[in-house]
C-alpha atoms as a PDB file:
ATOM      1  CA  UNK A   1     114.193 173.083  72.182  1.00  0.00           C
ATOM      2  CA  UNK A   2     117.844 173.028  71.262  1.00  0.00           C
ATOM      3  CA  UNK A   3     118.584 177.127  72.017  1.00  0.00           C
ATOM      4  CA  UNK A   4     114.878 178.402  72.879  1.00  0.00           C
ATOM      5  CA  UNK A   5     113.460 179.754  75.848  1.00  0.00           C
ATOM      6  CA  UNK A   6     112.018 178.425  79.453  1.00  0.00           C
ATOM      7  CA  UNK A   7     111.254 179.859  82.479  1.00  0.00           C
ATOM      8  CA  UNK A   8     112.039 177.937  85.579  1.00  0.00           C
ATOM      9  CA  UNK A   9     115.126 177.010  87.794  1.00  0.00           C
ATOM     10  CA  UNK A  10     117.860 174.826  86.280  1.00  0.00           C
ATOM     11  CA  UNK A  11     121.468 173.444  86.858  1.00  0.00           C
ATOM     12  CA  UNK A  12     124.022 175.524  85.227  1.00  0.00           C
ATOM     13  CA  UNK A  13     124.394 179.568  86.221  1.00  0.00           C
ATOM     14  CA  UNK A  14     122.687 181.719  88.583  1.00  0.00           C
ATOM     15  CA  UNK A  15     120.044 184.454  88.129  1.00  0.00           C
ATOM     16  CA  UNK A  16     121.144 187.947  87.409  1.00  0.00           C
ATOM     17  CA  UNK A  17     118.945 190.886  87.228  1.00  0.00           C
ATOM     18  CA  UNK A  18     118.067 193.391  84.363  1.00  0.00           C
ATOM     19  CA  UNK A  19     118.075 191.878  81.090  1.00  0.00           C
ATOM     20  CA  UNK A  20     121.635 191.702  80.271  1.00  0.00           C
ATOM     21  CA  UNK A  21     122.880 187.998  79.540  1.00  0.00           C
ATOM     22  CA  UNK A  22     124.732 186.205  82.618  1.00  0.00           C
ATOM     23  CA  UNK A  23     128.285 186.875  82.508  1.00  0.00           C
ATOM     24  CA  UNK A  24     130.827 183.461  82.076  1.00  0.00           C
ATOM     25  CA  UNK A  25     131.772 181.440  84.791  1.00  0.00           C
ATOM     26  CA  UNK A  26     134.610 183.452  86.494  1.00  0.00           C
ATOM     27  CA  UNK A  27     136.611 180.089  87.885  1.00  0.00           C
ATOM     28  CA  UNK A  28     139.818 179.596  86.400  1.00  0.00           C
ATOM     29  CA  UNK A  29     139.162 175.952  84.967  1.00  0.00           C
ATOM     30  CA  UNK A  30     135.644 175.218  83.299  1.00  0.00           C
ATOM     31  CA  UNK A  31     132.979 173.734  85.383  1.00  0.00           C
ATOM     32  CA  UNK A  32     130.767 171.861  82.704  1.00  0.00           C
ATOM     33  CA  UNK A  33     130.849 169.640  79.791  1.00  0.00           C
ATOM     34  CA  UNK A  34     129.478 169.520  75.576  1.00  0.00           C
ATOM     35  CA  UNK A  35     127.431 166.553  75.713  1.00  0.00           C
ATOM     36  CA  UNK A  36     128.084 166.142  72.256  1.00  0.00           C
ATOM     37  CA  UNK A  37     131.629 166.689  71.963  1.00  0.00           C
ATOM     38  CA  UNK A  38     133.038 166.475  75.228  1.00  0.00           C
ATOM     39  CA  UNK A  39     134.752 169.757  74.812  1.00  0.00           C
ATOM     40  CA  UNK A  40     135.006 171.801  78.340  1.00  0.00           C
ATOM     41  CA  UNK A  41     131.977 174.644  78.476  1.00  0.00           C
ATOM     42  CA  UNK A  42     131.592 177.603  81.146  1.00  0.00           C
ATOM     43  CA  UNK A  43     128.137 177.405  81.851  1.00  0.00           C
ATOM     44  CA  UNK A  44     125.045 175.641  80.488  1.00  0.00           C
ATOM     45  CA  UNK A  45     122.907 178.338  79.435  1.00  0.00           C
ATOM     46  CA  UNK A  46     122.515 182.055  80.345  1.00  0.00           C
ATOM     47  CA  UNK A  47     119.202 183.453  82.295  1.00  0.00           C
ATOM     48  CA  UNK A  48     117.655 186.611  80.741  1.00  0.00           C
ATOM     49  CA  UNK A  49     115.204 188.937  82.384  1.00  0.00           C
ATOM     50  CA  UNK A  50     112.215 187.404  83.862  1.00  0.00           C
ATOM     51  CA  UNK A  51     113.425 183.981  84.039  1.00  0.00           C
ATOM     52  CA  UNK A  52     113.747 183.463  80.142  1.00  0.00           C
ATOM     53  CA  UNK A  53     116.757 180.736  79.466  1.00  0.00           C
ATOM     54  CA  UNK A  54     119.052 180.474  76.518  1.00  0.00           C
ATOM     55  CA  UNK A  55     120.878 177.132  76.177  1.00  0.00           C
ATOM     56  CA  UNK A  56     124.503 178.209  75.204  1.00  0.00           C
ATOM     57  CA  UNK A  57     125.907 176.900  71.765  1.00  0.00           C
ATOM     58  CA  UNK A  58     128.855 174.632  71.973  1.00  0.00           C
ATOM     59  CA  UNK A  59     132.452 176.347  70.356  1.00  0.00           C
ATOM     60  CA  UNK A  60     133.675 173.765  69.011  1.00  0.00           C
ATOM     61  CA  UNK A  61     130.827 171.535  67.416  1.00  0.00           C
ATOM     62  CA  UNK A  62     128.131 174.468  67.268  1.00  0.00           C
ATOM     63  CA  UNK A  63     125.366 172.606  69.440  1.00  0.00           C
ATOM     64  CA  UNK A  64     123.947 173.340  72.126  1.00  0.00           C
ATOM     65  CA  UNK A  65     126.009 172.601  75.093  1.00  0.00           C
ATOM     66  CA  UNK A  66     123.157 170.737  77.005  1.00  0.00           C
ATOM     67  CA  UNK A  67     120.439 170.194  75.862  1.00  0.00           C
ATOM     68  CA  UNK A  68     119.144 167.535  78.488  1.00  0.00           C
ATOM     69  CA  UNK A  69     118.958 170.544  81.433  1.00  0.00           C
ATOM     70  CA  UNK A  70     115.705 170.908  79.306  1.00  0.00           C
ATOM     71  CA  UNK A  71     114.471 167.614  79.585  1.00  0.00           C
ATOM     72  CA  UNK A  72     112.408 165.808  81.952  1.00  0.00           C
ATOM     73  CA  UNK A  73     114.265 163.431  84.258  1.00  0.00           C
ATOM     74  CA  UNK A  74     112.528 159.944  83.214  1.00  0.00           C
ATOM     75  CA  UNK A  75     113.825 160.984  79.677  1.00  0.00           C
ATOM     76  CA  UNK A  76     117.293 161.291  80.807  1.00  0.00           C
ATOM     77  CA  UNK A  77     117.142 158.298  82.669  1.00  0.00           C
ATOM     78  CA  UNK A  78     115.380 156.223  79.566  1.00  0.00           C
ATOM     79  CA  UNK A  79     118.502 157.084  77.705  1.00  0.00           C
ATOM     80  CA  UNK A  80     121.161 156.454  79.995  1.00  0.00           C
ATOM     81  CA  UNK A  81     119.554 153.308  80.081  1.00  0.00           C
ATOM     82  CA  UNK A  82     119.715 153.397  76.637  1.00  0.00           C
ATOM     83  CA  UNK A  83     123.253 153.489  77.085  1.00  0.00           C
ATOM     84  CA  UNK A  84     123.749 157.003  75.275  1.00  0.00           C
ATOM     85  CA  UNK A  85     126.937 159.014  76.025  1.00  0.00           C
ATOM     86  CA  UNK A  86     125.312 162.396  75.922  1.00  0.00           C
ATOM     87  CA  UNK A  87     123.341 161.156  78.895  1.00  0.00           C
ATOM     88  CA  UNK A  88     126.263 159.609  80.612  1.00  0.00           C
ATOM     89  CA  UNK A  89     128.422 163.341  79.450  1.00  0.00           C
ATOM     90  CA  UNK A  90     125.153 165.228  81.947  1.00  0.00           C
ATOM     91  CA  UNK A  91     125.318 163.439  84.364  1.00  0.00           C
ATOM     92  CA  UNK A  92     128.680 162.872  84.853  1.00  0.00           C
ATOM     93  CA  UNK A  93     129.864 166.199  84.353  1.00  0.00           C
ATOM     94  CA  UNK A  94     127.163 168.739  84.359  1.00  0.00           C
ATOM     95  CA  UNK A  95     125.227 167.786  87.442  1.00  0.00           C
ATOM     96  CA  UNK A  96     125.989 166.930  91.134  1.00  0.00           C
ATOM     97  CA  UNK A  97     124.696 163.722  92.003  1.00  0.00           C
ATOM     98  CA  UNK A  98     126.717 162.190  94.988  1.00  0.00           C
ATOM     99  CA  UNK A  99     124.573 158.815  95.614  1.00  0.00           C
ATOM    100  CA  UNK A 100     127.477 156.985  94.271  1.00  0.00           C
ATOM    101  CA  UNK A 101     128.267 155.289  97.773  1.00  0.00           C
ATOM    102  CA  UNK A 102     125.295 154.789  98.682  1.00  0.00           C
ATOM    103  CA  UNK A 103     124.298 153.373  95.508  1.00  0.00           C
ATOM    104  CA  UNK A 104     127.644 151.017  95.796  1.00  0.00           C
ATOM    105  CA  UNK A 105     126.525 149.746  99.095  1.00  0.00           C
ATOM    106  CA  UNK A 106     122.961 148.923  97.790  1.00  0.00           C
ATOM    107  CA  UNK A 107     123.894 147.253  95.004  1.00  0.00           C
ATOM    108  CA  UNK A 108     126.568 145.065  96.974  1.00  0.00           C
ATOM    109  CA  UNK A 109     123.188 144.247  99.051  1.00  0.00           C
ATOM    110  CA  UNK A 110     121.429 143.414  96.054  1.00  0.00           C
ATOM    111  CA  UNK A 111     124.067 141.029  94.779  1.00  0.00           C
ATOM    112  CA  UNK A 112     124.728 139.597  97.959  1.00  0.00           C
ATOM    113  CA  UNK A 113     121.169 138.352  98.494  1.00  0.00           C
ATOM    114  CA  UNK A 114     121.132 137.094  95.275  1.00  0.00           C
ATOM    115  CA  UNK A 115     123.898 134.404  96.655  1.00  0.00           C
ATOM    116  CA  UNK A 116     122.415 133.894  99.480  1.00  0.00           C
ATOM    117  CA  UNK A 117     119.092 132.521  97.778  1.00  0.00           C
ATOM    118  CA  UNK A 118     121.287 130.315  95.821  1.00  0.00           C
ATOM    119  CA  UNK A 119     122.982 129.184  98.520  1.00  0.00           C
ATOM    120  CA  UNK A 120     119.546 128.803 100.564  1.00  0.00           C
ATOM    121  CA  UNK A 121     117.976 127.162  97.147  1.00  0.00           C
ATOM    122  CA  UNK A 122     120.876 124.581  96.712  1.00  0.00           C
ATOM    123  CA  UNK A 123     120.262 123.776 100.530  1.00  0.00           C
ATOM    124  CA  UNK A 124     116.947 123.418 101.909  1.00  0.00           C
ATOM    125  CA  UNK A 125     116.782 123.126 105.514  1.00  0.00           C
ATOM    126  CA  UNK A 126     113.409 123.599 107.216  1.00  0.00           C
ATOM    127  CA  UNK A 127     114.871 122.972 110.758  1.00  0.00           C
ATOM    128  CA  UNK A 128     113.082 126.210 112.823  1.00  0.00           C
ATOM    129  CA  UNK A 129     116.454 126.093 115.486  1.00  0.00           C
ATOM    130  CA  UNK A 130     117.671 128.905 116.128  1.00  0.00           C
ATOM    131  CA  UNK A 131     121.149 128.078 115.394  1.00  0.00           C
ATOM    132  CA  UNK A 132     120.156 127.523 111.786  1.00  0.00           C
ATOM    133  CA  UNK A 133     118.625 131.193 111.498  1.00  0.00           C
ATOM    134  CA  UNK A 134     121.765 132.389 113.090  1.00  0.00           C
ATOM    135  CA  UNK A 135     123.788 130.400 110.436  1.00  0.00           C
ATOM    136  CA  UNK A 136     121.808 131.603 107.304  1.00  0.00           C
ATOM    137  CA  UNK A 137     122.405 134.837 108.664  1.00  0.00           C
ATOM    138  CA  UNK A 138     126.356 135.117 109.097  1.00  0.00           C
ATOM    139  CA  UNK A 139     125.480 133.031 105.416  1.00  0.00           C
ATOM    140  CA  UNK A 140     124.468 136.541 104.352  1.00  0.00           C
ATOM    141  CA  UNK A 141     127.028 138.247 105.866  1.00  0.00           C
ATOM    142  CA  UNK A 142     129.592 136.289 104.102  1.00  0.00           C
ATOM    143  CA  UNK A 143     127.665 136.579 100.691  1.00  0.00           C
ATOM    144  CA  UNK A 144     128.208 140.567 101.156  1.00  0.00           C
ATOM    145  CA  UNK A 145     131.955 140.144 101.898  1.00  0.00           C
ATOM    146  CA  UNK A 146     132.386 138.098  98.945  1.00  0.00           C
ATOM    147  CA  UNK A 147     130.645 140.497  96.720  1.00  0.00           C
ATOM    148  CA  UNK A 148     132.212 143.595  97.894  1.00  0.00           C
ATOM    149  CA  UNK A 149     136.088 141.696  97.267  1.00  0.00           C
ATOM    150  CA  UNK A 150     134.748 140.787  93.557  1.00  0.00           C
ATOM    151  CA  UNK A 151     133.626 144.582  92.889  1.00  0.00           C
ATOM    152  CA  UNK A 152     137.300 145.249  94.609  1.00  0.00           C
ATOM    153  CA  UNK A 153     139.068 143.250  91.990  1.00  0.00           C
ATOM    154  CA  UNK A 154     136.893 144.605  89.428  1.00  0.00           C
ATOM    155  CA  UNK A 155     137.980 147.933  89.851  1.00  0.00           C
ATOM    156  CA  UNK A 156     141.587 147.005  91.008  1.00  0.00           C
ATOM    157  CA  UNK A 157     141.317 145.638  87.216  1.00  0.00           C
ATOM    158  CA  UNK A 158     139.948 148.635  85.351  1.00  0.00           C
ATOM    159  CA  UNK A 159     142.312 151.089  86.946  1.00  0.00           C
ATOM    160  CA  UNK A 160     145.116 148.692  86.679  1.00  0.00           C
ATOM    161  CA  UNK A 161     145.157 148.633  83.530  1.00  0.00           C
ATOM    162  CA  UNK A 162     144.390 152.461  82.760  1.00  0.00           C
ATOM    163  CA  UNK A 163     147.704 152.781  85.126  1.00  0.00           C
ATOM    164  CA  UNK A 164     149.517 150.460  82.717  1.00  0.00           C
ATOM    165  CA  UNK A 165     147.955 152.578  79.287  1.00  0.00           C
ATOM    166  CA  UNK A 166     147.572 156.098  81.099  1.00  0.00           C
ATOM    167  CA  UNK A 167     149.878 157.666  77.874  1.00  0.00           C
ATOM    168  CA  UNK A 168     147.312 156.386  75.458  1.00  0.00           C
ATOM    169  CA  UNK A 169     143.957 157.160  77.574  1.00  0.00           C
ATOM    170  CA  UNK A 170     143.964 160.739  77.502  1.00  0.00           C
ATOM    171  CA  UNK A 171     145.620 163.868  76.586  1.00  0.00           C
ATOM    172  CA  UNK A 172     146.019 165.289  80.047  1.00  0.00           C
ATOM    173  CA  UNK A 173     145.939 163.564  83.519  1.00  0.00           C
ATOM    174  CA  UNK A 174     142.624 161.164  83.890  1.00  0.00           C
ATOM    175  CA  UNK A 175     140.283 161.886  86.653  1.00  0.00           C
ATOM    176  CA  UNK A 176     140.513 158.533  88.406  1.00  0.00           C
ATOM    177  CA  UNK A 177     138.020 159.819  90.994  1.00  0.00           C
ATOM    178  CA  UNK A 178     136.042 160.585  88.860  1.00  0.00           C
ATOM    179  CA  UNK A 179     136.041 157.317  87.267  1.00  0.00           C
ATOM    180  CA  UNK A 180     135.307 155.719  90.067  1.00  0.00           C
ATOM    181  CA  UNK A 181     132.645 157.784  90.723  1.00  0.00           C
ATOM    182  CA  UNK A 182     131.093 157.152  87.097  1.00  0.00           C
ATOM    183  CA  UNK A 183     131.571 153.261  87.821  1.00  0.00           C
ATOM    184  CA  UNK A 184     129.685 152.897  90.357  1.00  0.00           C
ATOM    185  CA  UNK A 185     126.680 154.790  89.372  1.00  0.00           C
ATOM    186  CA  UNK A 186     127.329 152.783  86.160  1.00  0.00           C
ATOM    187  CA  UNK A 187     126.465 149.965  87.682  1.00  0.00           C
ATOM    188  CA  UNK A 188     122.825 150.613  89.032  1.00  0.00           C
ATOM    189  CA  UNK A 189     121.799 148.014  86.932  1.00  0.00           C
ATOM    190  CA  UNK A 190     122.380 145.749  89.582  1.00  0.00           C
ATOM    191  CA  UNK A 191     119.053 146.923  91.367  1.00  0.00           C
ATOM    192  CA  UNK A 192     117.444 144.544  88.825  1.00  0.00           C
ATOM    193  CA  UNK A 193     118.681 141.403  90.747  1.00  0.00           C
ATOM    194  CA  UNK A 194     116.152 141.704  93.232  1.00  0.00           C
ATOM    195  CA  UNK A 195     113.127 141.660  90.644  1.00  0.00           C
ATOM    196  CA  UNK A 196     114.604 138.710  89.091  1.00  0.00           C
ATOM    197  CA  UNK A 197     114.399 136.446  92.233  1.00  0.00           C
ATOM    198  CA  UNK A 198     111.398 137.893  93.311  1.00  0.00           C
ATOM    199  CA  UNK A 199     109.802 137.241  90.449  1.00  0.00           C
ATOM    200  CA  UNK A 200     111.050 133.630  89.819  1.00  0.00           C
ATOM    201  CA  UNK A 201     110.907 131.732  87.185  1.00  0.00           C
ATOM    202  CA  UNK A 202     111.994 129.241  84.504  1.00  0.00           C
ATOM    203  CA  UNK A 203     114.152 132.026  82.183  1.00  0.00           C
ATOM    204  CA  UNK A 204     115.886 133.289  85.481  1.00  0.00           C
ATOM    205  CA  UNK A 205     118.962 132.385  85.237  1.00  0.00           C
ATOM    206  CA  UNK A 206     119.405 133.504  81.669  1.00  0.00           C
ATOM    207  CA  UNK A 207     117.791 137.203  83.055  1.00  0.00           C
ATOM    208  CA  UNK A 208     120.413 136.950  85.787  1.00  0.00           C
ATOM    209  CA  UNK A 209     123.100 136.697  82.969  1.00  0.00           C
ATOM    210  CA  UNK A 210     122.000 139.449  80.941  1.00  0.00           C
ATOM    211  CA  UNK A 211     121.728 141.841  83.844  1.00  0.00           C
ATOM    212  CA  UNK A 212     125.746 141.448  83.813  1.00  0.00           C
ATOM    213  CA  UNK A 213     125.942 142.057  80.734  1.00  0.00           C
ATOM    214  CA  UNK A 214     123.702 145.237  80.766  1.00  0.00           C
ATOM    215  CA  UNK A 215     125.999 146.221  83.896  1.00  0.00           C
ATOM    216  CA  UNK A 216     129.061 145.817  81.678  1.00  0.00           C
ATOM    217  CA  UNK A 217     127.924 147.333  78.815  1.00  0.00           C
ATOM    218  CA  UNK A 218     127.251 150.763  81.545  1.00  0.00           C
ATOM    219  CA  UNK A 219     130.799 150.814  83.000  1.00  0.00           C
ATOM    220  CA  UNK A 220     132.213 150.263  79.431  1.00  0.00           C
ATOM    221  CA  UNK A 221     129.946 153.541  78.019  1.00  0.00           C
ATOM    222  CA  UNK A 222     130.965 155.501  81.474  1.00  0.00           C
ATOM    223  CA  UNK A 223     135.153 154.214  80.994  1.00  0.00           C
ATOM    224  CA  UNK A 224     134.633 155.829  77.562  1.00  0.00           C
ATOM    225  CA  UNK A 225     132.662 158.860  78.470  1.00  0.00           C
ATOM    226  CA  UNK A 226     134.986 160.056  81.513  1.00  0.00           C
ATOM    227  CA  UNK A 227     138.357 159.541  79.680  1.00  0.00           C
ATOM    228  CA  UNK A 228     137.004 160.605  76.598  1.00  0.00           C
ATOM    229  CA  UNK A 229     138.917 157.842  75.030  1.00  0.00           C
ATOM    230  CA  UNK A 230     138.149 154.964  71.836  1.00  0.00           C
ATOM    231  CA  UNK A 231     135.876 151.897  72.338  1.00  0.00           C
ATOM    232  CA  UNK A 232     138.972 149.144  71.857  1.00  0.00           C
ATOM    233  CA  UNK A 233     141.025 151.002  75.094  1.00  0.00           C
ATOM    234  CA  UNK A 234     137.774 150.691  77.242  1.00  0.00           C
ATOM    235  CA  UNK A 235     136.515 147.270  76.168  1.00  0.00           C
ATOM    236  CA  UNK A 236     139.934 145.897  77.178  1.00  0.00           C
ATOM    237  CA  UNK A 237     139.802 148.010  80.541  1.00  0.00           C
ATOM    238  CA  UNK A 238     136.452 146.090  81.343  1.00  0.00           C
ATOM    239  CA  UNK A 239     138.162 142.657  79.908  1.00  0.00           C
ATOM    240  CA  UNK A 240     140.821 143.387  82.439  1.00  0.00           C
ATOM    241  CA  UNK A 241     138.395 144.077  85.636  1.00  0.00           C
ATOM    242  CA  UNK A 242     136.217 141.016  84.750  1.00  0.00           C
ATOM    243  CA  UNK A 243     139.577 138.546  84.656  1.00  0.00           C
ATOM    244  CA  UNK A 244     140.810 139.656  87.370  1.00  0.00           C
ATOM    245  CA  UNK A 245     137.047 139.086  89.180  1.00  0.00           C
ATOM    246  CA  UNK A 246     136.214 135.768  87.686  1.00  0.00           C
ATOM    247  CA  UNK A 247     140.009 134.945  88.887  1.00  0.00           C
ATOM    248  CA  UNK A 248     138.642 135.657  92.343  1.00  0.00           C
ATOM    249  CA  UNK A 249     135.894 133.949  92.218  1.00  0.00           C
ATOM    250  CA  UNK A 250     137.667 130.254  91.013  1.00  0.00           C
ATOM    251  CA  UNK A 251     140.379 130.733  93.700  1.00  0.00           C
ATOM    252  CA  UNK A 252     137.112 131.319  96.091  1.00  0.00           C
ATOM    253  CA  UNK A 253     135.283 128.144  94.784  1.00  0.00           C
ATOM    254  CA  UNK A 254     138.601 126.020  95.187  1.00  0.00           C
ATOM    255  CA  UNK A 255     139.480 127.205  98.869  1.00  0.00           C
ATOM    256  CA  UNK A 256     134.893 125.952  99.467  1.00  0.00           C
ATOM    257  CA  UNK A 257     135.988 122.758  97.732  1.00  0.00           C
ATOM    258  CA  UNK A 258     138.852 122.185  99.655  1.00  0.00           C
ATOM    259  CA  UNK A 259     137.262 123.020 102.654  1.00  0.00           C
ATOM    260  CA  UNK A 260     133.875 120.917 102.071  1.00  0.00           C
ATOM    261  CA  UNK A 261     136.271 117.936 101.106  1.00  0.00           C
ATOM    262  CA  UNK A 262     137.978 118.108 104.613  1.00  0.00           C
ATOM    263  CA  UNK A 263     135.080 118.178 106.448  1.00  0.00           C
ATOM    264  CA  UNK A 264     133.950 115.007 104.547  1.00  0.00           C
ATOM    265  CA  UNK A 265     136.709 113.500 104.910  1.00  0.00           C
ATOM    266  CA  UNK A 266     137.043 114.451 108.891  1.00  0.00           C
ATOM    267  CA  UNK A 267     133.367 112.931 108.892  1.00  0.00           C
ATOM    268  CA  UNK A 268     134.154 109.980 107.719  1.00  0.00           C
ATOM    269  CA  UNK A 269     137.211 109.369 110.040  1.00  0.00           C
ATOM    270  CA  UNK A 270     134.836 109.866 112.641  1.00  0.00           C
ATOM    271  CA  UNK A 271     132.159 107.356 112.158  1.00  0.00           C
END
């Protein structure tokens, strides 16, 4: 599979005619990615006559540059899921997804209704007024708002710190936009919130827990894979984004506290 051929369309170069081999990507700076090394490639693979593909061979480490263009897409996703950085290298840099804010927004949803069945849990009202609904509504509204500051000071975290250690992460300039790009399709795992209220039940919370770490361990493999930089560098760029959230998220419980203790306390003058 590794440099054998297949007919069919794929990412990578265009068609030519005859049966010469495609010529090299004539842009100045190189378009693709080794998935194995990480080392910058011109093209993917070159198409011979009648649709017969050649994966090209890697410079530098002698493998094939790509070998996923090959493979079916439940495969690819099985090991991104799997948390493997050739998977991460394709689809980062050798294919053009752009669901990223779309898939931000979704998973902000996700999260958001998450809190809002807490909140509803932790508070049952069966009162059918309207006012109510319209309440547990706005509820959700300010669930969403919450969870899109926390993912804020996540990031504002991560790139923080690669600001701070930018002569250590990479050799030349890191593509922060591409970072944030890779974080936030990192962390699809988020979709699995949904799935875990849904289907309810005594081992939830512990499910809801390892989700977050799953999600972690994904930005931490896609910090690593875009800056093409060591384990310790990215683990403390995720330690940094999750401080600076859970730091959030105390100052946001203390300013509820506050407020639920002045209302008591306003109560209480009252009767």
């Amino acid at each position: 599979m590794g440099t054998g051929g297949r007919s069919g369309p794929r990412p990578g170069k265009g068609n030519v005619e005859g049966a010469a081999a495609t010529p090299t990507a004539t842009s100045a700076s190189c378009q693709y990615r080794c998935i194995e090394c990480s080392e910058e490639a011109k093209e993917l693979y070159r198409d011979y006559s009648h649709g017969v593909l050649k994966i090209t061979i890697c410079k530098s480490c002698q493998k094939p540059v790509d070998k996923y263009i090959e493979y079916d897409p439940v495969i690819i996703l099985i090991n991104a899921i799997l948390c493997k950085a050739q998977a991460y290298r394709h689809i980062l840099f050798n294919t053009k997804i752009n669901i990223h804010g779309k898939l931000c927004i979704f998973c902000l949803l996700c999260e958001a209704y998450l809190r809002w069945w807490q909140l509803q849990d932790s508070n049952q009202n069966t009162d059918p007024d309207d006012l109510i609904r319209y309440a547990k509504e706005w509820d959700f509204y300010r669930m969403f708002a919450i969870a899109s500051l926390e993912q804020t000071a996540f990031l504002v975290g991560i790139f923080t710190f690669l600001w701070v250690e930018r002569p250590m992460t990479a050799k030349k300039k890191p593509n922060f936009i591409l970072l944030m790009k890779a974080l936030l399709l990192s962390s699809y795992g988020k979709l699995l919130l949904i799935p875990a209220v849904i289907w309810e039940h005594d081992y939830t919370t512990l499910c809801l827990k390892l989700i977050k770490m799953f999600v972690l361990t994904s930005n931490f493999q896609a910090i690593r894979v875009t800056l093409n930089i060591n384990w310790k560098l990215s683990f403390l760029a995720i330690l940094s984004g999750w401080l600076l959230e859970s730091t959030m998220v105390y100052f946001y419980q203390r300013m509820e506290w506050d407020i639920g203790s002045d209302c008591a306390i306003y109560k209480s003058q009252d009767f």
